[in-house]
Protein backbone atom coordinates (compact mmCIF):
# COMPACT_ATOMS: atom_id res chain seq x y z
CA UNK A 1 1.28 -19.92 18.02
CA UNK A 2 4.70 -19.18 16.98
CA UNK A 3 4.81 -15.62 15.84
CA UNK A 4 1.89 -12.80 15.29
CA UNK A 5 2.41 -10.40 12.15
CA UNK A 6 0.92 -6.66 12.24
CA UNK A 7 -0.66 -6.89 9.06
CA UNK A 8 -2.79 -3.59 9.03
CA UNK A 9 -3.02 -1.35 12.31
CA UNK A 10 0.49 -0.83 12.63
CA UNK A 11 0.21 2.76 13.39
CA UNK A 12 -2.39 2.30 15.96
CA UNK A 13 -0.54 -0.50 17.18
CA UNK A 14 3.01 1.69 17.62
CA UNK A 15 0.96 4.16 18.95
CA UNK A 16 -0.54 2.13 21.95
CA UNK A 17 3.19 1.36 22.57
CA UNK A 18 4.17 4.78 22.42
CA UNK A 19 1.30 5.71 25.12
CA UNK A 20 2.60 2.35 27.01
CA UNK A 21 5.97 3.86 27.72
CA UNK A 22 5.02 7.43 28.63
CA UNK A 23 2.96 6.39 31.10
CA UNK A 24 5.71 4.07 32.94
CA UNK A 25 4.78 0.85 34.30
CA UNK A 26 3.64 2.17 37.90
CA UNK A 27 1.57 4.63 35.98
CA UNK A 28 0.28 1.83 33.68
CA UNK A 29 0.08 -0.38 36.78
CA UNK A 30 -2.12 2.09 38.96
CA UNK A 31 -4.22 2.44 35.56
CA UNK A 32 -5.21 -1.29 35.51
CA UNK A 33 -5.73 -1.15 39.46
CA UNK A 34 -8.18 1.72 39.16
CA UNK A 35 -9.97 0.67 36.86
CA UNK A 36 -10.22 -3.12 38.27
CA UNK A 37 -9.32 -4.47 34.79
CA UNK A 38 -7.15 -5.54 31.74
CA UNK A 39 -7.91 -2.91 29.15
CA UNK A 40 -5.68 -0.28 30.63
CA UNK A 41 -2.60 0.62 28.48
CA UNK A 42 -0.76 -2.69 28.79
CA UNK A 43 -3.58 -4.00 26.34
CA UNK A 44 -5.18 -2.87 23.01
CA UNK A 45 -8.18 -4.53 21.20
CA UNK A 46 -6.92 -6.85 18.09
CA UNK A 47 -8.08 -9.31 15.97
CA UNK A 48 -6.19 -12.18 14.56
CA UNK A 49 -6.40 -14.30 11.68
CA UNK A 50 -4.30 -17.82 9.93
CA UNK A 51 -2.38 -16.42 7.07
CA UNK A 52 -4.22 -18.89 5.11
CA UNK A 53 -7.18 -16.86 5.90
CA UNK A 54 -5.86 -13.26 4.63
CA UNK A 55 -5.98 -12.12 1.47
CA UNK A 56 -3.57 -9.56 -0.24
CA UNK A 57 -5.43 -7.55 -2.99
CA UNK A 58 -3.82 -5.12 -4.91
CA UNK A 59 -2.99 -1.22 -4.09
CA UNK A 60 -2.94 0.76 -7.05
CA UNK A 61 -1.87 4.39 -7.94
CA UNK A 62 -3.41 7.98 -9.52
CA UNK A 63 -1.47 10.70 -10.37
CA UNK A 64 -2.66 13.93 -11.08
CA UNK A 65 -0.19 15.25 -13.90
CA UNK A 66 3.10 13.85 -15.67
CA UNK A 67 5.50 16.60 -14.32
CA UNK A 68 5.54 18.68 -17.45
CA UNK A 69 6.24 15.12 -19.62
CA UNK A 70 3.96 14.68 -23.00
CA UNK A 71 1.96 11.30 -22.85
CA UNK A 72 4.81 10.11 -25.61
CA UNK A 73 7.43 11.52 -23.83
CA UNK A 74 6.09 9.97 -20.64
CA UNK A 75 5.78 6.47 -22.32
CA UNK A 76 9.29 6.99 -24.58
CA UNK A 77 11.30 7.78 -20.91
CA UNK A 78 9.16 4.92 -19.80
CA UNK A 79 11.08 2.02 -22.26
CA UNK A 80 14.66 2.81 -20.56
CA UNK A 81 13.58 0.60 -17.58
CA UNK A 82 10.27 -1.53 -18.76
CA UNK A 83 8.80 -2.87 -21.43
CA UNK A 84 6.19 -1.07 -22.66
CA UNK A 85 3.80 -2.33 -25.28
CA UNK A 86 0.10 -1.14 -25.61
CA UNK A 87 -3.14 -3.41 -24.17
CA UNK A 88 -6.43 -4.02 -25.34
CA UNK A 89 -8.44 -3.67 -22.55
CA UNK A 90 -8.09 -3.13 -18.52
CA UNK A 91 -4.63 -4.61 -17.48
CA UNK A 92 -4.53 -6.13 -13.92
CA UNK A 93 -1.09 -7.44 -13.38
CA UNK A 94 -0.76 -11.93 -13.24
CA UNK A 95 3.08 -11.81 -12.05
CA UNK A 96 5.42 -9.87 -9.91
CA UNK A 97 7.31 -6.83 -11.82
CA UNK A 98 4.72 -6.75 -14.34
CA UNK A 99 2.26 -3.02 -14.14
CA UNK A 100 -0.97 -1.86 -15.85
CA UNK A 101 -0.75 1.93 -16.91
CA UNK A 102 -4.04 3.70 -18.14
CA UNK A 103 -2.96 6.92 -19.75
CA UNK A 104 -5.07 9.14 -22.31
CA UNK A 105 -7.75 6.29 -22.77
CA UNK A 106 -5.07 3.63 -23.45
CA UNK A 107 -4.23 0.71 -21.15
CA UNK A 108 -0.53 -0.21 -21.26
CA UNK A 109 1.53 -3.10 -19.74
CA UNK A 110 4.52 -2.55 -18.54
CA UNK A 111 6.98 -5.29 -17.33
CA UNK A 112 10.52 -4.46 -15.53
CA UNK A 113 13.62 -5.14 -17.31
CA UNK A 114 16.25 -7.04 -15.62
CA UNK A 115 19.08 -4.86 -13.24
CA UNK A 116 16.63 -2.45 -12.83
CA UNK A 117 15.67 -3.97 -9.04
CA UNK A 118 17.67 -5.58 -6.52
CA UNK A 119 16.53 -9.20 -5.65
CA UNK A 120 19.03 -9.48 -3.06
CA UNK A 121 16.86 -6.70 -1.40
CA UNK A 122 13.62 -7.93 0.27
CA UNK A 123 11.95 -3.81 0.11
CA UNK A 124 13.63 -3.26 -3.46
CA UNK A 125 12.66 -6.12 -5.10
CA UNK A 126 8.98 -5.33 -4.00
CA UNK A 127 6.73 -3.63 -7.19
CA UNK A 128 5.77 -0.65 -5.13
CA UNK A 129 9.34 0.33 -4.58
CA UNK A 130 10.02 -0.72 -8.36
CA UNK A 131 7.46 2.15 -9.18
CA UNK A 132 8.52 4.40 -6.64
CA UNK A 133 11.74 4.53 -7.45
CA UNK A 134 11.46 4.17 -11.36
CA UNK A 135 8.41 6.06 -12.27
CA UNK A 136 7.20 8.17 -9.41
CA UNK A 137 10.19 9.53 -8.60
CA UNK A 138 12.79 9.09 -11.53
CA UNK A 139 10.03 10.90 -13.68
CA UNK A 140 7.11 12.25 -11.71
CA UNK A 141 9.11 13.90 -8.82
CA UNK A 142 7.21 12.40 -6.01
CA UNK A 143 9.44 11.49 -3.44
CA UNK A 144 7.02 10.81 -0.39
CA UNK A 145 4.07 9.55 -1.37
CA UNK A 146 2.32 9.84 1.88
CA UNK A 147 2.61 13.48 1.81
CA UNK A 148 2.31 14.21 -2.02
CA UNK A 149 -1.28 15.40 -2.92
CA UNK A 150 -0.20 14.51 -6.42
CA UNK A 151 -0.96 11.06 -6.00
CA UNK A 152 -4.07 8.94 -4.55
CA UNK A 153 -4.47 5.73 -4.26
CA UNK A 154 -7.26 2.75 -4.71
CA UNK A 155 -7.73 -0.24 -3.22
CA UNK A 156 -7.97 -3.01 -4.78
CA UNK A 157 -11.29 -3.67 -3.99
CA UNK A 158 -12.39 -0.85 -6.70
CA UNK A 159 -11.62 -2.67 -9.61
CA UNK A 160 -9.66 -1.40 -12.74
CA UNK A 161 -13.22 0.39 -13.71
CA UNK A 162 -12.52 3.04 -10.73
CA UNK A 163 -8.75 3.96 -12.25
CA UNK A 164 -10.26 4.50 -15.64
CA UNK A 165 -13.03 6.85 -14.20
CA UNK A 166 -10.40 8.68 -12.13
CA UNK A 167 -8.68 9.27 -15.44
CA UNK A 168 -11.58 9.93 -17.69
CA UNK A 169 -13.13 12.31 -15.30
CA UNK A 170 -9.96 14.77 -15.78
CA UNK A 171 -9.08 14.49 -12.20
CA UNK A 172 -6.12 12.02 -13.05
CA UNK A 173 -4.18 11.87 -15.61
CA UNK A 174 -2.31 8.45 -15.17
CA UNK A 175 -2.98 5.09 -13.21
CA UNK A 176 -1.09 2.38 -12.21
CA UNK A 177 -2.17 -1.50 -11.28
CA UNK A 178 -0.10 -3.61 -9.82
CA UNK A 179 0.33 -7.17 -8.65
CA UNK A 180 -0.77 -7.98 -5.19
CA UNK A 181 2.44 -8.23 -2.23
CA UNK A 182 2.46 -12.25 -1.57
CA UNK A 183 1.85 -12.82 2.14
CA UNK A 184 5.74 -14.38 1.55
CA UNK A 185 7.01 -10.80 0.76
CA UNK A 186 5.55 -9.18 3.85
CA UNK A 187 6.82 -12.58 6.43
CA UNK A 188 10.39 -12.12 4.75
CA UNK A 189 10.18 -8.26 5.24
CA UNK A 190 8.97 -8.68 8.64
CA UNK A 191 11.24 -11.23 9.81
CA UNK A 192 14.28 -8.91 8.42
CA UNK A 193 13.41 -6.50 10.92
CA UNK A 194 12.33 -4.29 7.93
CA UNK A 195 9.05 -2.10 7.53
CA UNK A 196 6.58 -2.22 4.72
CA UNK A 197 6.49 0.53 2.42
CA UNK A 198 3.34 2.79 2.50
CA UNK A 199 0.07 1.98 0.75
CA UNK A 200 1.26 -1.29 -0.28
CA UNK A 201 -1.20 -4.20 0.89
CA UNK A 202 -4.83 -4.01 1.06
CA UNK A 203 -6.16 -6.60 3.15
CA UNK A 204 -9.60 -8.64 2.88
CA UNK A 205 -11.53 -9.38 5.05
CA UNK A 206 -12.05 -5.69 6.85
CA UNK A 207 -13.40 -6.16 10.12
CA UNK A 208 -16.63 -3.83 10.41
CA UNK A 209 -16.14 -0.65 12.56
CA UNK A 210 -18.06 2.19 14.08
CA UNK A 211 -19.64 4.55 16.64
CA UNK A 212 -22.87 3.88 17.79
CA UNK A 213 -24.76 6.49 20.39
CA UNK A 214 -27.84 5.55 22.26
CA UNK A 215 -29.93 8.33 22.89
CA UNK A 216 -31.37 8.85 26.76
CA UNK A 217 -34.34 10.88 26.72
């Protein structure tokens, strides 16, 4: 096996290293000794699969207002960096740079215009930064989006029909689909040294998790 890829867990992953080095390696050392095995901090449970076996679904967007914008203002300041033409029916993105946008009971499609990404750049050329940096923050004002309680977002796995109920329900007021990250994107982001944006794969299959208690009576 040449090389392993953190695909999802890497904050539980960092954070077993993190525990790793704090306790020092005679601490980790004694650890193991004591308790006569290999699952003391030098280890961590993981599963791993072929990346022919993985599959990348989308990770979509909600926002909760449009930062004081009109819907037409919103989709007018929208055409200086996409094209923007309205969609019969639920959009779910078939290339890279192109986005669905569900917006007062309208789907949308909205495809990047050229020089307004870097392809040189393996993180800028992704769609999630294209958004971030051209709709979320250029016009929404939301800078970190894993802080932000404006925004949400929905796995792939929820289909189009759960954006359109987060909208319609008054909760939302805009969605955004996008097109899946290629398992090529994350290997060339990866191998650059680089880190993955955040919220930007959902992968399938999900191993099943849980606590389970036995009661002694």
């Amino acid at each position: 096996m040449p090389c392993t890829y953190i695909a999802d867990g890497h904050h539980r992953a960092a954070s077993a290293a993190k525990v790793k080095l704090a306790l020092g390696e005679e601490n980790a050392a004694a650890t193991d000794a004591k308790n006569k095995s290999t699952t003391g901090p030098d280890y961590f449970l993981t599963t791993l699969f072929p990346s022919n076996q993985l599959h990348i679904m989308d990770y979509n967007r909600v926002v909760k207002d449009l930062n004081g914008h009109s819907v037409e203002d919103f989709i007018a300041k929208l055409g200086n960096e996409f094209d923007v033409v309205a969609y019969e029916g639920a959009y779910k993105p078939t290339e890279l740079h192109s986005f669905g946008m569900y917006i007062a009971g309208k789907w949308y499609t909205l495809k990047a215009k050229p020089g307004t990404y870097n392809d040189n750049d393996p993180i800028g050329v992704l769609d999630v930064t294209i958004l971030s940096n051209n709709i979320l923050s250029k016009l929404l004002g939301i800078v970190d989006q894993r802080t932000d309680k404006r925004i949400d977002f929905v796995g792939g796995i929820r289909g189009l029909a759960e954006l359109e109920k987060r909208v319609d329900s008054g909760e939302m007021q805009l969605a955004i689909s996008l097109y899946p990250v290629t398992i090529d994107q994350l290997f060339t982001i990866a191998d650059a040294g680089e880190v993955m944006p955040p919220k930007s794969t959902w992968f399938e299959p999900k191993l099943r998790d849980g606590l389970l208690t036995h009661l002694i009576y």
